[in-house]
N, C-alpha and C. Protein backbone atom coordinates (compact mmCIF):
# COMPACT_ATOMS: atom_id res chain seq x y z
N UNK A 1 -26.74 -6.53 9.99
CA UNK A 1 -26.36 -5.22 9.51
C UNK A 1 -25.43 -5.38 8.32
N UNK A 2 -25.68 -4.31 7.15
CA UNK A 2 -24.51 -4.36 6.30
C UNK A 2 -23.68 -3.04 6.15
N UNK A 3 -22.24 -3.40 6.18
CA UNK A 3 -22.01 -2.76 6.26
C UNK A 3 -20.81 -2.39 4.28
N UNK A 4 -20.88 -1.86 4.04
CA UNK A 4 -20.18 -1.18 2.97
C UNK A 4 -18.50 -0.87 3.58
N UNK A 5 -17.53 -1.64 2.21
CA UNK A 5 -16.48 -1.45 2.65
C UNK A 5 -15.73 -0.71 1.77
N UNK A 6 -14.47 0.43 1.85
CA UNK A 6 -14.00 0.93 0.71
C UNK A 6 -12.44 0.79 1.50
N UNK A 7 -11.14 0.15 0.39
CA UNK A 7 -10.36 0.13 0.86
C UNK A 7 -9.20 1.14 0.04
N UNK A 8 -8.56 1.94 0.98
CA UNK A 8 -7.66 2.80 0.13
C UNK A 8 -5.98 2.27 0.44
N UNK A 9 -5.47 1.92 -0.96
CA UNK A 9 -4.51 1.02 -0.86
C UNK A 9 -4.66 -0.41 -1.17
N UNK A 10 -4.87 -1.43 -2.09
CA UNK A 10 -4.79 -2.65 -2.65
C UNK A 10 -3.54 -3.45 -2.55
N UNK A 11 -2.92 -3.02 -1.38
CA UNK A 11 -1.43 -4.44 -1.79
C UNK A 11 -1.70 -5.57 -1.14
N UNK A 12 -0.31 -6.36 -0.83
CA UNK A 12 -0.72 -7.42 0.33
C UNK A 12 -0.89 -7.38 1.32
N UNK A 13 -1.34 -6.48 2.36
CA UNK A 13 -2.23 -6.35 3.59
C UNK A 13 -3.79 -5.78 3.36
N UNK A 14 -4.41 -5.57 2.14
CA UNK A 14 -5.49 -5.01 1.93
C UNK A 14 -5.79 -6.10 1.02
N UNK A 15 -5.31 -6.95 0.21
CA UNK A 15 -5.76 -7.80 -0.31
C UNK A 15 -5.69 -9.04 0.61
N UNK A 16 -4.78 -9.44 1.14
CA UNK A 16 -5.16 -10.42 2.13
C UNK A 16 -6.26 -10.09 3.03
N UNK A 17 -6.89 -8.87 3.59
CA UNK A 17 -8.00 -9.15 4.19
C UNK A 17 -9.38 -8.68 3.66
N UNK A 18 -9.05 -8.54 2.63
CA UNK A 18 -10.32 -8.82 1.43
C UNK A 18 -10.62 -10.13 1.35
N UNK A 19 -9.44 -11.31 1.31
CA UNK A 19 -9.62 -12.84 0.79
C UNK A 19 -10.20 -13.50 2.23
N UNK A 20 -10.25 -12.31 3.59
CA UNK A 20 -10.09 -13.40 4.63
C UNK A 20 -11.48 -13.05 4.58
N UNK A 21 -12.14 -11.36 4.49
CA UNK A 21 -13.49 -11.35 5.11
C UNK A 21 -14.55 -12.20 4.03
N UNK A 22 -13.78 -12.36 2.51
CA UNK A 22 -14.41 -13.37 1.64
C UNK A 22 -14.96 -14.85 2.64
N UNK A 23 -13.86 -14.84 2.75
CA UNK A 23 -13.79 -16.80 3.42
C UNK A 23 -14.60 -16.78 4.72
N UNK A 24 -14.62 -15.72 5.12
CA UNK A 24 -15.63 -15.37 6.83
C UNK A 24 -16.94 -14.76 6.96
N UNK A 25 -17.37 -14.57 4.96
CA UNK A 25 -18.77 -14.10 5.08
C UNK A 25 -19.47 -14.75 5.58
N UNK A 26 -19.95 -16.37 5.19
CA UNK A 26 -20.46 -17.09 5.84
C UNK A 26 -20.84 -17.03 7.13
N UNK A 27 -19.99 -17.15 7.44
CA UNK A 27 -19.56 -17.25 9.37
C UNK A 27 -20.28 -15.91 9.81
N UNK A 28 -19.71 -14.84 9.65
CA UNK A 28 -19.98 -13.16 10.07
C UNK A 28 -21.62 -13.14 10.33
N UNK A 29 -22.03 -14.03 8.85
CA UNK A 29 -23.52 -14.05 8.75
C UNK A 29 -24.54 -14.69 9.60
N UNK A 30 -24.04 -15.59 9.96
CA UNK A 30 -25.09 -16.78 10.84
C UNK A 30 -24.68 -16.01 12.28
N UNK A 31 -23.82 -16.16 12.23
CA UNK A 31 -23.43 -15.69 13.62
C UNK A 31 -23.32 -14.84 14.46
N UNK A 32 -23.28 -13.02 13.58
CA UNK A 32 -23.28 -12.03 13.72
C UNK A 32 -24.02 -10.94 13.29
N UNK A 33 -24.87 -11.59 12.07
CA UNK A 33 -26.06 -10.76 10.98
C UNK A 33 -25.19 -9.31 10.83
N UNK A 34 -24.36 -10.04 10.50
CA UNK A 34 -23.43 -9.19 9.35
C UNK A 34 -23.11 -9.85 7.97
N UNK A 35 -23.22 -8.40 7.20
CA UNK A 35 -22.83 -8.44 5.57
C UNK A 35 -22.01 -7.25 5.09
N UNK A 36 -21.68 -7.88 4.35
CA UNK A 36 -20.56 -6.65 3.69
C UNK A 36 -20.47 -6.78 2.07
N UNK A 37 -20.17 -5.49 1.66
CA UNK A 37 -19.69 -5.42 0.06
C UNK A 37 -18.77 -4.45 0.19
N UNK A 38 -17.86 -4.68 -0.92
CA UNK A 38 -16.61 -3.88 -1.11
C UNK A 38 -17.47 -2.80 -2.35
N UNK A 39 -17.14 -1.30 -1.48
CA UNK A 39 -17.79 -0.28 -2.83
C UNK A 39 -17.08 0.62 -2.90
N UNK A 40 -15.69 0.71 -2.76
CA UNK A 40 -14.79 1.56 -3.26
C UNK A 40 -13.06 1.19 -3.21
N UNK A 41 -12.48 1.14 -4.42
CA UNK A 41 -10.97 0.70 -3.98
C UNK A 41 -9.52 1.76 -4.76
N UNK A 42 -8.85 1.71 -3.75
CA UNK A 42 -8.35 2.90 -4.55
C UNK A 42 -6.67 2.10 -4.44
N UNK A 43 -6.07 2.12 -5.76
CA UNK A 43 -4.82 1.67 -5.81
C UNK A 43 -3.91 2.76 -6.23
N UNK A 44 -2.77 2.25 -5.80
CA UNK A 44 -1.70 3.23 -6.82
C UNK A 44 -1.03 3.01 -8.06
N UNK A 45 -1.39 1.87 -8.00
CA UNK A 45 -1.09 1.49 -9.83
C UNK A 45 -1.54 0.76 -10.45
N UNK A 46 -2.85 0.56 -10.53
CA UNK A 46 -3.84 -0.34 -10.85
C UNK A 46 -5.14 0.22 -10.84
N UNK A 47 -5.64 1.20 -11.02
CA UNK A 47 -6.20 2.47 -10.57
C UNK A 47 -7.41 2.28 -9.87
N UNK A 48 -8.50 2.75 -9.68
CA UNK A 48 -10.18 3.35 -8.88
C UNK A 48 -11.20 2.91 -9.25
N UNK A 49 -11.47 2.39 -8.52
CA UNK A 49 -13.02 1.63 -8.90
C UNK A 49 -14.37 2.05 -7.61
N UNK A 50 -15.36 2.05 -8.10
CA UNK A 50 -16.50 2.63 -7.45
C UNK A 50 -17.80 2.02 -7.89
N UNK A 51 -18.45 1.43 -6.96
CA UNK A 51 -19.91 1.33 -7.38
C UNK A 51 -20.78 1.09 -5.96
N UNK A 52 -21.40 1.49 -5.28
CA UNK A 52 -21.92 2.37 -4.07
C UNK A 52 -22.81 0.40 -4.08
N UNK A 53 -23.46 0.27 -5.11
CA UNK A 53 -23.65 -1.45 -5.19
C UNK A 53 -23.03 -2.51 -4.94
N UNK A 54 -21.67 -2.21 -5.02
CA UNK A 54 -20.84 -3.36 -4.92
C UNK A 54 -19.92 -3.95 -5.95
N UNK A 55 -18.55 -3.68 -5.37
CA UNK A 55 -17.51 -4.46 -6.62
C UNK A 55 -17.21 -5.50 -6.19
N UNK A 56 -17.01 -6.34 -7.78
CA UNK A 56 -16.83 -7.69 -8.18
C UNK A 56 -15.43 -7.67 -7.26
N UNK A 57 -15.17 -8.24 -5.95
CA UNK A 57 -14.57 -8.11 -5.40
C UNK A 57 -13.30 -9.08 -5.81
N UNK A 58 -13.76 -10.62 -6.16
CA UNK A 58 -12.84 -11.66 -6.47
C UNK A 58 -12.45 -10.95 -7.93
N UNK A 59 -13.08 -10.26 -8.61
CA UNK A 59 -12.53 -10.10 -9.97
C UNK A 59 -11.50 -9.00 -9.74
N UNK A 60 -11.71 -8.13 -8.42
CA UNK A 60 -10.52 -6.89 -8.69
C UNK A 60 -9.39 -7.24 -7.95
N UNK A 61 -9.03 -8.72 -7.19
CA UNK A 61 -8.13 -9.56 -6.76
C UNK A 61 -7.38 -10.05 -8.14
N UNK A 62 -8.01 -10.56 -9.12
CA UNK A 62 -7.95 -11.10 -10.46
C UNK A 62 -7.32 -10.10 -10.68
N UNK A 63 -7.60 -8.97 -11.26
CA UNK A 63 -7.09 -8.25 -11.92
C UNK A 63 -5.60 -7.52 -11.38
N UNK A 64 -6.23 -6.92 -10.06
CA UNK A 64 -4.60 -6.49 -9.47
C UNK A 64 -3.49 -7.50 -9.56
N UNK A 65 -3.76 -8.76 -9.12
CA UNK A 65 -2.66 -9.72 -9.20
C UNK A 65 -1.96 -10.54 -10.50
N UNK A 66 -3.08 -9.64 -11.32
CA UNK A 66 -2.77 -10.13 -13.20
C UNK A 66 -1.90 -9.10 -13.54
N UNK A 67 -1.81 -7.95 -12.99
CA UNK A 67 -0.83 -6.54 -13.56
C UNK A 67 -1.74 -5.83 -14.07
N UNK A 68 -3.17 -5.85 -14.21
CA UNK A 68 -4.45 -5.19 -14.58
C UNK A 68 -5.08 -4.42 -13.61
N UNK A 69 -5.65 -2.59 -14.36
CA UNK A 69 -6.28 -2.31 -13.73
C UNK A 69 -7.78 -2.86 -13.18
N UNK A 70 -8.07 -1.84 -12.11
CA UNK A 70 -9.21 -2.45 -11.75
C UNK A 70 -10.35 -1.27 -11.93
N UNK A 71 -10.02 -0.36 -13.35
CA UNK A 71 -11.21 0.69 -13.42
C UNK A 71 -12.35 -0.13 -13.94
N UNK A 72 -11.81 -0.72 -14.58
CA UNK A 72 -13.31 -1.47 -15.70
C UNK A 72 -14.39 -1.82 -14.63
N UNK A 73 -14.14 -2.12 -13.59
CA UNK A 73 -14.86 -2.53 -12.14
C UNK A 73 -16.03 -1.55 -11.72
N UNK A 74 -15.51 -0.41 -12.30
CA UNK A 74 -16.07 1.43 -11.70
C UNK A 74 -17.60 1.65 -12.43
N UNK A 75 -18.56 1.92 -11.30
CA UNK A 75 -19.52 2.40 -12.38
C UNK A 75 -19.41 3.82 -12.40
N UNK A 76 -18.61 4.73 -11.82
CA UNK A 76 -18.01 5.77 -11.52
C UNK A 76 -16.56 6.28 -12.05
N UNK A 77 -16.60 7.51 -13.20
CA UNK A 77 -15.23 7.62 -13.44
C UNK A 77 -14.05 8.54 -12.40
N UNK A 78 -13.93 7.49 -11.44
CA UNK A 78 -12.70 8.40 -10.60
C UNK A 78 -11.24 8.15 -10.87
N UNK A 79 -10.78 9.07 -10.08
CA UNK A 79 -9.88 9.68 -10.76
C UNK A 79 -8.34 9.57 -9.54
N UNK A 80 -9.03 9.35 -8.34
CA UNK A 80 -7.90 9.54 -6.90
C UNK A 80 -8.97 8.96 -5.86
N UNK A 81 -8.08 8.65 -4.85
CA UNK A 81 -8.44 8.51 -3.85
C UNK A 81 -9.52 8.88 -2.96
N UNK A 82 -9.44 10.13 -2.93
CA UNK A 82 -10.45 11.33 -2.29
C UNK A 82 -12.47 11.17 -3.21
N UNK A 83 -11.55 11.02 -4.33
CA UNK A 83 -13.03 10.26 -5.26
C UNK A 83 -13.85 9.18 -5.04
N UNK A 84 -12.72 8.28 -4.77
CA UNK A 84 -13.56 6.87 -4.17
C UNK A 84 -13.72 6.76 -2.50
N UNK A 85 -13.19 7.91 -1.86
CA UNK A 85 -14.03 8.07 -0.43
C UNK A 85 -15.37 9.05 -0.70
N UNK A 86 -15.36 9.90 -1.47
CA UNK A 86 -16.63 10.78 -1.88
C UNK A 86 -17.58 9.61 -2.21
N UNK A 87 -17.11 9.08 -3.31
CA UNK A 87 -18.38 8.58 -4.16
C UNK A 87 -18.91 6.45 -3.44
N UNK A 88 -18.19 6.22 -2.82
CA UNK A 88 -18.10 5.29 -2.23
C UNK A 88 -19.06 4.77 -1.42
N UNK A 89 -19.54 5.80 -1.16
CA UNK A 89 -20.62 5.45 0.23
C UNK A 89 -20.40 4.66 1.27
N UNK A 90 -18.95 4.16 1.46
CA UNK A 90 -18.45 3.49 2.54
C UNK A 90 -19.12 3.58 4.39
N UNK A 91 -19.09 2.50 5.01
CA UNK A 91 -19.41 3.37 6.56
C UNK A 91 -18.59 2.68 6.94
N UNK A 92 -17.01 1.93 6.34
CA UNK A 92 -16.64 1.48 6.40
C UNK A 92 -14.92 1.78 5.87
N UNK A 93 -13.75 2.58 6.40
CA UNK A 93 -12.80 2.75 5.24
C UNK A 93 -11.65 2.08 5.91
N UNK A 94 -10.91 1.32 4.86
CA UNK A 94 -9.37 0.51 5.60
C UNK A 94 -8.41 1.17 4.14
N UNK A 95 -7.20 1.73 5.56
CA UNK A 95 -6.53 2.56 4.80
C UNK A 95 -5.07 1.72 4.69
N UNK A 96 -4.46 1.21 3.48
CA UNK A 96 -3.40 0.42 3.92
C UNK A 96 -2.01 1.46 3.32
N UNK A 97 -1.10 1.47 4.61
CA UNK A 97 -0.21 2.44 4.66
C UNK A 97 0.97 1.65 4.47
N UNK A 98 1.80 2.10 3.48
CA UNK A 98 3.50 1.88 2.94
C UNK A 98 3.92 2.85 3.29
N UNK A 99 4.90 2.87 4.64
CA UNK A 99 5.77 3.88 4.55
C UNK A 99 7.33 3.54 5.06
């Protein structure tokens, strides 16, 4: 099964388990006939990216952790949060909460 992932919030608890399900595709796959793509990410200062296909996931790690946004990523111009759960096509959403 694949499943589509959209994460709202990019810090270090949403990027660390972006890098882990990276390192566990393999595994997920043989073992579980599971797949995944990241198709929606929504930051607060690094802004929204969307593509229902799949974002360059290692590149929007690159970029957040360079001080770069991650719109260029978007085949979609959004704008907030609520955009990249609309347009996302996620069946999949991890919401990472600072409070």
């Amino acid at each position: 099964m694949h499943y589509k992932l959209a994460l709202i919030g990019f810090g270090n608890v949403a990027r660390s388990l972006a890098r882990l399900l990276i390192r566990k595709q393999d595994l997920l796959k043989s073992q579980h006939d599971v797949t995944f793509s990241f198709t929606g990410i929504a930051t607060g200062s690094h802004g929204f990216a969307v593509n229902p296909d799949g974002l360059d996931i290692q590149k929007a790690l690159d970029l957040v952790e360079g001080g770069q946004s991650i719109s260029s990523l978007s085949s979609t111009d959004v704008k907030d949060s609520l955009a990249v759960i609309n347009n996302s096509q996620a069946n999949v959403m991890f919401e990472e909460f600072s409070g």
